[in-house]
C-alpha atoms as a PDB file:
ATOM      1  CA  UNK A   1      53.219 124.467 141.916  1.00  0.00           C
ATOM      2  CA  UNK A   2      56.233 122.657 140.426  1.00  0.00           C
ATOM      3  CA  UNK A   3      58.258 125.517 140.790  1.00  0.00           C
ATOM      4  CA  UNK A   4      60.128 128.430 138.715  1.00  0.00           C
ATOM      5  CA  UNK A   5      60.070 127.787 135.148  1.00  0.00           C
ATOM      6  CA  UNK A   6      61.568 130.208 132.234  1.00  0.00           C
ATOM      7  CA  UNK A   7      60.943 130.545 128.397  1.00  0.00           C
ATOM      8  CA  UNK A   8      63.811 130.798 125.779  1.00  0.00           C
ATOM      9  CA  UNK A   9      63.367 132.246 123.141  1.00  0.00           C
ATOM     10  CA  UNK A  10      65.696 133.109 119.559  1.00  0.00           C
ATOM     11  CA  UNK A  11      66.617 136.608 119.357  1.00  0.00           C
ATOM     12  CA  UNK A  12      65.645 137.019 115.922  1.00  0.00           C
ATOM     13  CA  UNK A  13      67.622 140.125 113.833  1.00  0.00           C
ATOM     14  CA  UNK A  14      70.411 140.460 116.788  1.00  0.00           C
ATOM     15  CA  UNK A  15      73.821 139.983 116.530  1.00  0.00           C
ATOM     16  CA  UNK A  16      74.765 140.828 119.674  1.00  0.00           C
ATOM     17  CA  UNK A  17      73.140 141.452 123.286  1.00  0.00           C
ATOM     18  CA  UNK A  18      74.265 145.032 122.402  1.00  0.00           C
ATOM     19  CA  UNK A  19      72.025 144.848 119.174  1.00  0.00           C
ATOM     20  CA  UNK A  20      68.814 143.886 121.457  1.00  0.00           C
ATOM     21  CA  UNK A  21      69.518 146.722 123.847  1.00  0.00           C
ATOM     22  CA  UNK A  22      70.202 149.113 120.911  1.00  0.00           C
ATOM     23  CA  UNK A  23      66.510 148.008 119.275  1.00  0.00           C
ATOM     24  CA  UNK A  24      64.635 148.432 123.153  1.00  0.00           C
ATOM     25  CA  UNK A  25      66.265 152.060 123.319  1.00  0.00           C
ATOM     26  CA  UNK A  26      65.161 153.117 120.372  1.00  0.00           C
ATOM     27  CA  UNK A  27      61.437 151.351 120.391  1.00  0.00           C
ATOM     28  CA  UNK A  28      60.388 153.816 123.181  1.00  0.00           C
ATOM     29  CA  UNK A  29      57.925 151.652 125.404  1.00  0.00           C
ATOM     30  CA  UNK A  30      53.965 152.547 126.152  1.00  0.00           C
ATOM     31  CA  UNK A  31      54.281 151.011 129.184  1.00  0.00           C
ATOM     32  CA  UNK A  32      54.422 152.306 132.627  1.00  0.00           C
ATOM     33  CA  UNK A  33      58.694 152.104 134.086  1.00  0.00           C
ATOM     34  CA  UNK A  34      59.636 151.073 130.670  1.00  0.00           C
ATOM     35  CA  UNK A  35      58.232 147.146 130.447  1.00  0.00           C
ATOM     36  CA  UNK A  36      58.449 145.269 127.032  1.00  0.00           C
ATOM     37  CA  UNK A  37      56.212 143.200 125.625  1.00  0.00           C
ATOM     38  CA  UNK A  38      56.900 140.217 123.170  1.00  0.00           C
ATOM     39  CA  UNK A  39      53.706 138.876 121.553  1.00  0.00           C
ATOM     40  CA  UNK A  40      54.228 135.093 120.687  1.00  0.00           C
ATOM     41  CA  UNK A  41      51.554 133.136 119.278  1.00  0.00           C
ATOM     42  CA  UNK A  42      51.151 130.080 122.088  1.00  0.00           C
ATOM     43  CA  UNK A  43      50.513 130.684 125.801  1.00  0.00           C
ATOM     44  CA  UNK A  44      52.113 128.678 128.016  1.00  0.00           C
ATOM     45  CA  UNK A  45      50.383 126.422 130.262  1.00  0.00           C
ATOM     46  CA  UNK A  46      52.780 126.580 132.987  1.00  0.00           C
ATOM     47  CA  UNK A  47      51.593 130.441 133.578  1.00  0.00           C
ATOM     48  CA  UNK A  48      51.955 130.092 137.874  1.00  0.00           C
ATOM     49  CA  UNK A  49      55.383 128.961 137.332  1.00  0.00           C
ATOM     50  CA  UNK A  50      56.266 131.909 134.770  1.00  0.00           C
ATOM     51  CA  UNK A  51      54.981 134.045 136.961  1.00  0.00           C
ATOM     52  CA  UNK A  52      56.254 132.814 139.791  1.00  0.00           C
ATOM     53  CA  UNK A  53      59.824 134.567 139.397  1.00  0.00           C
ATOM     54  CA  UNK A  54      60.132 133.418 135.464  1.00  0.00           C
ATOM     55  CA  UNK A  55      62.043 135.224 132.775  1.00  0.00           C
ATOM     56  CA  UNK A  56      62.452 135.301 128.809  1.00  0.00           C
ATOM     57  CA  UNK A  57      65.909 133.410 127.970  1.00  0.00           C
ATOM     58  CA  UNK A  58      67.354 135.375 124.890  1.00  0.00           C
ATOM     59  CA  UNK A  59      69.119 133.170 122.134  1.00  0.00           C
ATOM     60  CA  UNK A  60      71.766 135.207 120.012  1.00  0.00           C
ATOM     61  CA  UNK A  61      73.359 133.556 117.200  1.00  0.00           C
ATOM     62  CA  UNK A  62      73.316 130.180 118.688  1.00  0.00           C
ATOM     63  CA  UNK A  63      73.843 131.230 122.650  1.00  0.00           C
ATOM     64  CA  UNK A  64      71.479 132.161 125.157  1.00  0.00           C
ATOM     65  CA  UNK A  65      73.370 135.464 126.026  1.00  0.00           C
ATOM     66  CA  UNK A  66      71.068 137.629 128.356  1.00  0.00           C
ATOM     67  CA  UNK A  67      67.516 137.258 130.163  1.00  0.00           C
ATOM     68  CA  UNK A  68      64.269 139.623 131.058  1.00  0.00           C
ATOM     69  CA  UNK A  69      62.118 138.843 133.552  1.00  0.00           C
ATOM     70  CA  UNK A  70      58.639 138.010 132.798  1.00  0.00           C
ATOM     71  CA  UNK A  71      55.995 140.422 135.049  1.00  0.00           C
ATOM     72  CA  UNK A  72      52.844 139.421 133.371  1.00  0.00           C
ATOM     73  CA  UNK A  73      51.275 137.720 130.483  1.00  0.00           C
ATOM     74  CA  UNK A  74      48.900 139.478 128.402  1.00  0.00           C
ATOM     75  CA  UNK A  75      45.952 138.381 126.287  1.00  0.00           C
ATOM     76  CA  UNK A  76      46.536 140.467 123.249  1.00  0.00           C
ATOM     77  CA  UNK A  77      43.941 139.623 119.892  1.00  0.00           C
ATOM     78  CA  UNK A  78      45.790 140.289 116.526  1.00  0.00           C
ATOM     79  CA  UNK A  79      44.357 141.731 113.831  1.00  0.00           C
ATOM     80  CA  UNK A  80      42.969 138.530 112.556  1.00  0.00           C
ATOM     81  CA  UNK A  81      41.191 137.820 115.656  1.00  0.00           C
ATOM     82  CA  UNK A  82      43.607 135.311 117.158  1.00  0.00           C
ATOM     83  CA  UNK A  83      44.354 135.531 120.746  1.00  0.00           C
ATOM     84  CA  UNK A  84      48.217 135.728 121.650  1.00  0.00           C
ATOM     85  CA  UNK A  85      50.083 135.829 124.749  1.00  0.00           C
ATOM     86  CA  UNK A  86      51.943 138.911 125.173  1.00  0.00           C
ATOM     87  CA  UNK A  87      54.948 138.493 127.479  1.00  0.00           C
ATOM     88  CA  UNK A  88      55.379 141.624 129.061  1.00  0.00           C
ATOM     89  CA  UNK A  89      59.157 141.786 130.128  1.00  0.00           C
ATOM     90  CA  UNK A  90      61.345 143.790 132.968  1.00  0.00           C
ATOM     91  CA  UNK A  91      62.972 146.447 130.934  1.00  0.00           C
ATOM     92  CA  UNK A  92      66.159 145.594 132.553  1.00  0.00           C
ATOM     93  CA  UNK A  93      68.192 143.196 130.643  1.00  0.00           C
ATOM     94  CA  UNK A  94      70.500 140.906 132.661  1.00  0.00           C
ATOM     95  CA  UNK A  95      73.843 139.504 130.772  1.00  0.00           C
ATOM     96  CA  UNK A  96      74.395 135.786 131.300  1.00  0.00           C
ATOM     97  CA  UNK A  97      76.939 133.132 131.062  1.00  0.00           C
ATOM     98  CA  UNK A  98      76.734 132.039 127.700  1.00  0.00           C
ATOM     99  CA  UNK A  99      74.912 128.573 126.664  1.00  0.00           C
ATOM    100  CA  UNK A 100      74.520 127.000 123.215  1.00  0.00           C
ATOM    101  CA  UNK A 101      71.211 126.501 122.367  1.00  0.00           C
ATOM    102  CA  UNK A 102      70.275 124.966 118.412  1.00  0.00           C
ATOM    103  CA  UNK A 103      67.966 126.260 116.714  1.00  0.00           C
ATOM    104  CA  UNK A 104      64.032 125.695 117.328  1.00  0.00           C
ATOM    105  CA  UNK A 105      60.663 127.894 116.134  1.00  0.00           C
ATOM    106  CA  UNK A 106      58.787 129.598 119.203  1.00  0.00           C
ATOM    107  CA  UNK A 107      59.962 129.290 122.852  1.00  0.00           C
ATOM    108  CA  UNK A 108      60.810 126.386 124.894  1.00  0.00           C
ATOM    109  CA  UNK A 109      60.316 125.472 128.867  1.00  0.00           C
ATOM    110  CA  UNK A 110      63.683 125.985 130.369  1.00  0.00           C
ATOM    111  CA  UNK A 111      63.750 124.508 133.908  1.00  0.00           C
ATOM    112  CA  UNK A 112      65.566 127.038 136.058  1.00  0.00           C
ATOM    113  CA  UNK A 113      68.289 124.279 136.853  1.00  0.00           C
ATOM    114  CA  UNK A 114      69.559 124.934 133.748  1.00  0.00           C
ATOM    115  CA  UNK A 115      69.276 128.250 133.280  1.00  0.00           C
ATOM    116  CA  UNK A 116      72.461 129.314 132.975  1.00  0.00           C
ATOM    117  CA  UNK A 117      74.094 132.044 135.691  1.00  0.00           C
ATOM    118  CA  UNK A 118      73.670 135.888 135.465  1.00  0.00           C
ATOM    119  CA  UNK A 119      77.175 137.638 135.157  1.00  0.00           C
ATOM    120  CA  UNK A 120      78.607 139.435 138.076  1.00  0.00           C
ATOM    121  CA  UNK A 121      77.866 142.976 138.205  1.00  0.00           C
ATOM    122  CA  UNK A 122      80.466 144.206 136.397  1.00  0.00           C
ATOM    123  CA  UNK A 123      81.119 141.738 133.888  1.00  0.00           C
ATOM    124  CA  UNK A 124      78.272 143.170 131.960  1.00  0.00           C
ATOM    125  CA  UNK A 125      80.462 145.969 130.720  1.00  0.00           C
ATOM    126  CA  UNK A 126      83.409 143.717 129.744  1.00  0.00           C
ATOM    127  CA  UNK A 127      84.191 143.154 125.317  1.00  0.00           C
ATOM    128  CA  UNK A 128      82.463 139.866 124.686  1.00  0.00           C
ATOM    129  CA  UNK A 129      84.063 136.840 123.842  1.00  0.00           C
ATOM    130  CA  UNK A 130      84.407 135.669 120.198  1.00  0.00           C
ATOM    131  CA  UNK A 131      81.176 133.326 119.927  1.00  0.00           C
ATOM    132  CA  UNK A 132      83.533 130.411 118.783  1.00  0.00           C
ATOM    133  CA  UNK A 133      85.491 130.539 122.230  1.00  0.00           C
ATOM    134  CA  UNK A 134      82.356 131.108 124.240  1.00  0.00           C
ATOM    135  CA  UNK A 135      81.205 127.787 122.595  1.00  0.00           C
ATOM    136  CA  UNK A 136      83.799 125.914 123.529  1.00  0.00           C
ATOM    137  CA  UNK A 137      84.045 127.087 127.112  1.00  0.00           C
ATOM    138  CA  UNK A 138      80.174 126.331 127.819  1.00  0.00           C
ATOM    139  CA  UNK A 139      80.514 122.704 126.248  1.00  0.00           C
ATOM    140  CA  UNK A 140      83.133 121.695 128.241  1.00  0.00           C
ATOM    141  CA  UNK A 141      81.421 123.734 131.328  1.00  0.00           C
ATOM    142  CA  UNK A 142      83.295 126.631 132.287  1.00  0.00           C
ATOM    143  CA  UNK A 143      80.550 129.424 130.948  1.00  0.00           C
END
C-alpha cells in the first residue's frame, strides 16, 4: 500500500461550507447514522488507499474549505446501465484551513501531504474570512 490518499472534489452550487451543510440537512439521508453518498462517474484505482483513512476534499468557490471522510465505495448502476462509484461519506463535515485549488472536471488524487489541516475545534464556529484574504494568506502559507 502506498499509503493514505484523498479525493477533491468542486463543490458544485455552494457558496459557502455553510451552503453544503444547509443542502445535507435538508436532503435527509437513507443511510444508517446519517452517511452521504456522492455518485461520480470514475472509480478510483487507488481504492485500499481511499479506504485506508481517505476523505472527499470539498472545493468552494476556488478553496478547498472542508472534508468528509470516505467509509466505503459503492458500485451504484445508473439508469443507463453505467456502473458508478458511489462515495459514501462520514456525515460529519470537518472545516479546514483554506487552499486554492483551480478549477478541474471530476475529482483529483490529493496526497495527504498536502491536504491541508483541519481547524481547531472551535474555529469551526468562527465568521469566515473574505475569500480574497483567505487567498492571499494560503499562497504565501499561513492558511
Amino acid at each position: 500500500m502506498a499509503g493514505i490518499v484523498h479525493l477533491v472534489k468542486l463543490c458544485v452550487g455552494a457558496d459557502s461550507v455553510e451552503d453544503l451543510l444547509d443542502w445535507q440537512a435538508t436532503h435527509p439521508s437513507p443511510y444508517p447514522g446519517g452517511a452521504r453518498r456522492h455518485i461520480t462517474r470514475m472509480w478510483p484505482k487507488r481504492e485500499a488507499d481511499l479506504l485506508g483513512g481517505g476523505s472527499l476534499y470539498w472545493v468552494i468557490k476556488g478553496l478547498v474549505m472542508c472534508r468528509q471522510r470516505i467509509l466505503r465505495l459503492d458500485r451504484v448502476e445508473g439508469a443507463d446501465g453505467i456502473l458508478r462509484c458511489g462515495l459514501v461519506l462520514d456525515p460529519d463535515v470537518i472545516r479546514t484551513a483554506a487552499l486554492p485549488k483551480r478549477p478541474f472536471q471530476g475529482w483529483r488524487y490529493l496526497d495527504a501531504k498536502d491536504a491541508p489541516p483541519d481547524l481547531p475545534a472551535g474555529r469551526e464556529a468562527e465568521p469566515e474570512l473574505p475569500r480574497s484574504l483567505l487567498t492571499a494568506l494560503s499562497e504565501i502559507g499561513l492558511r
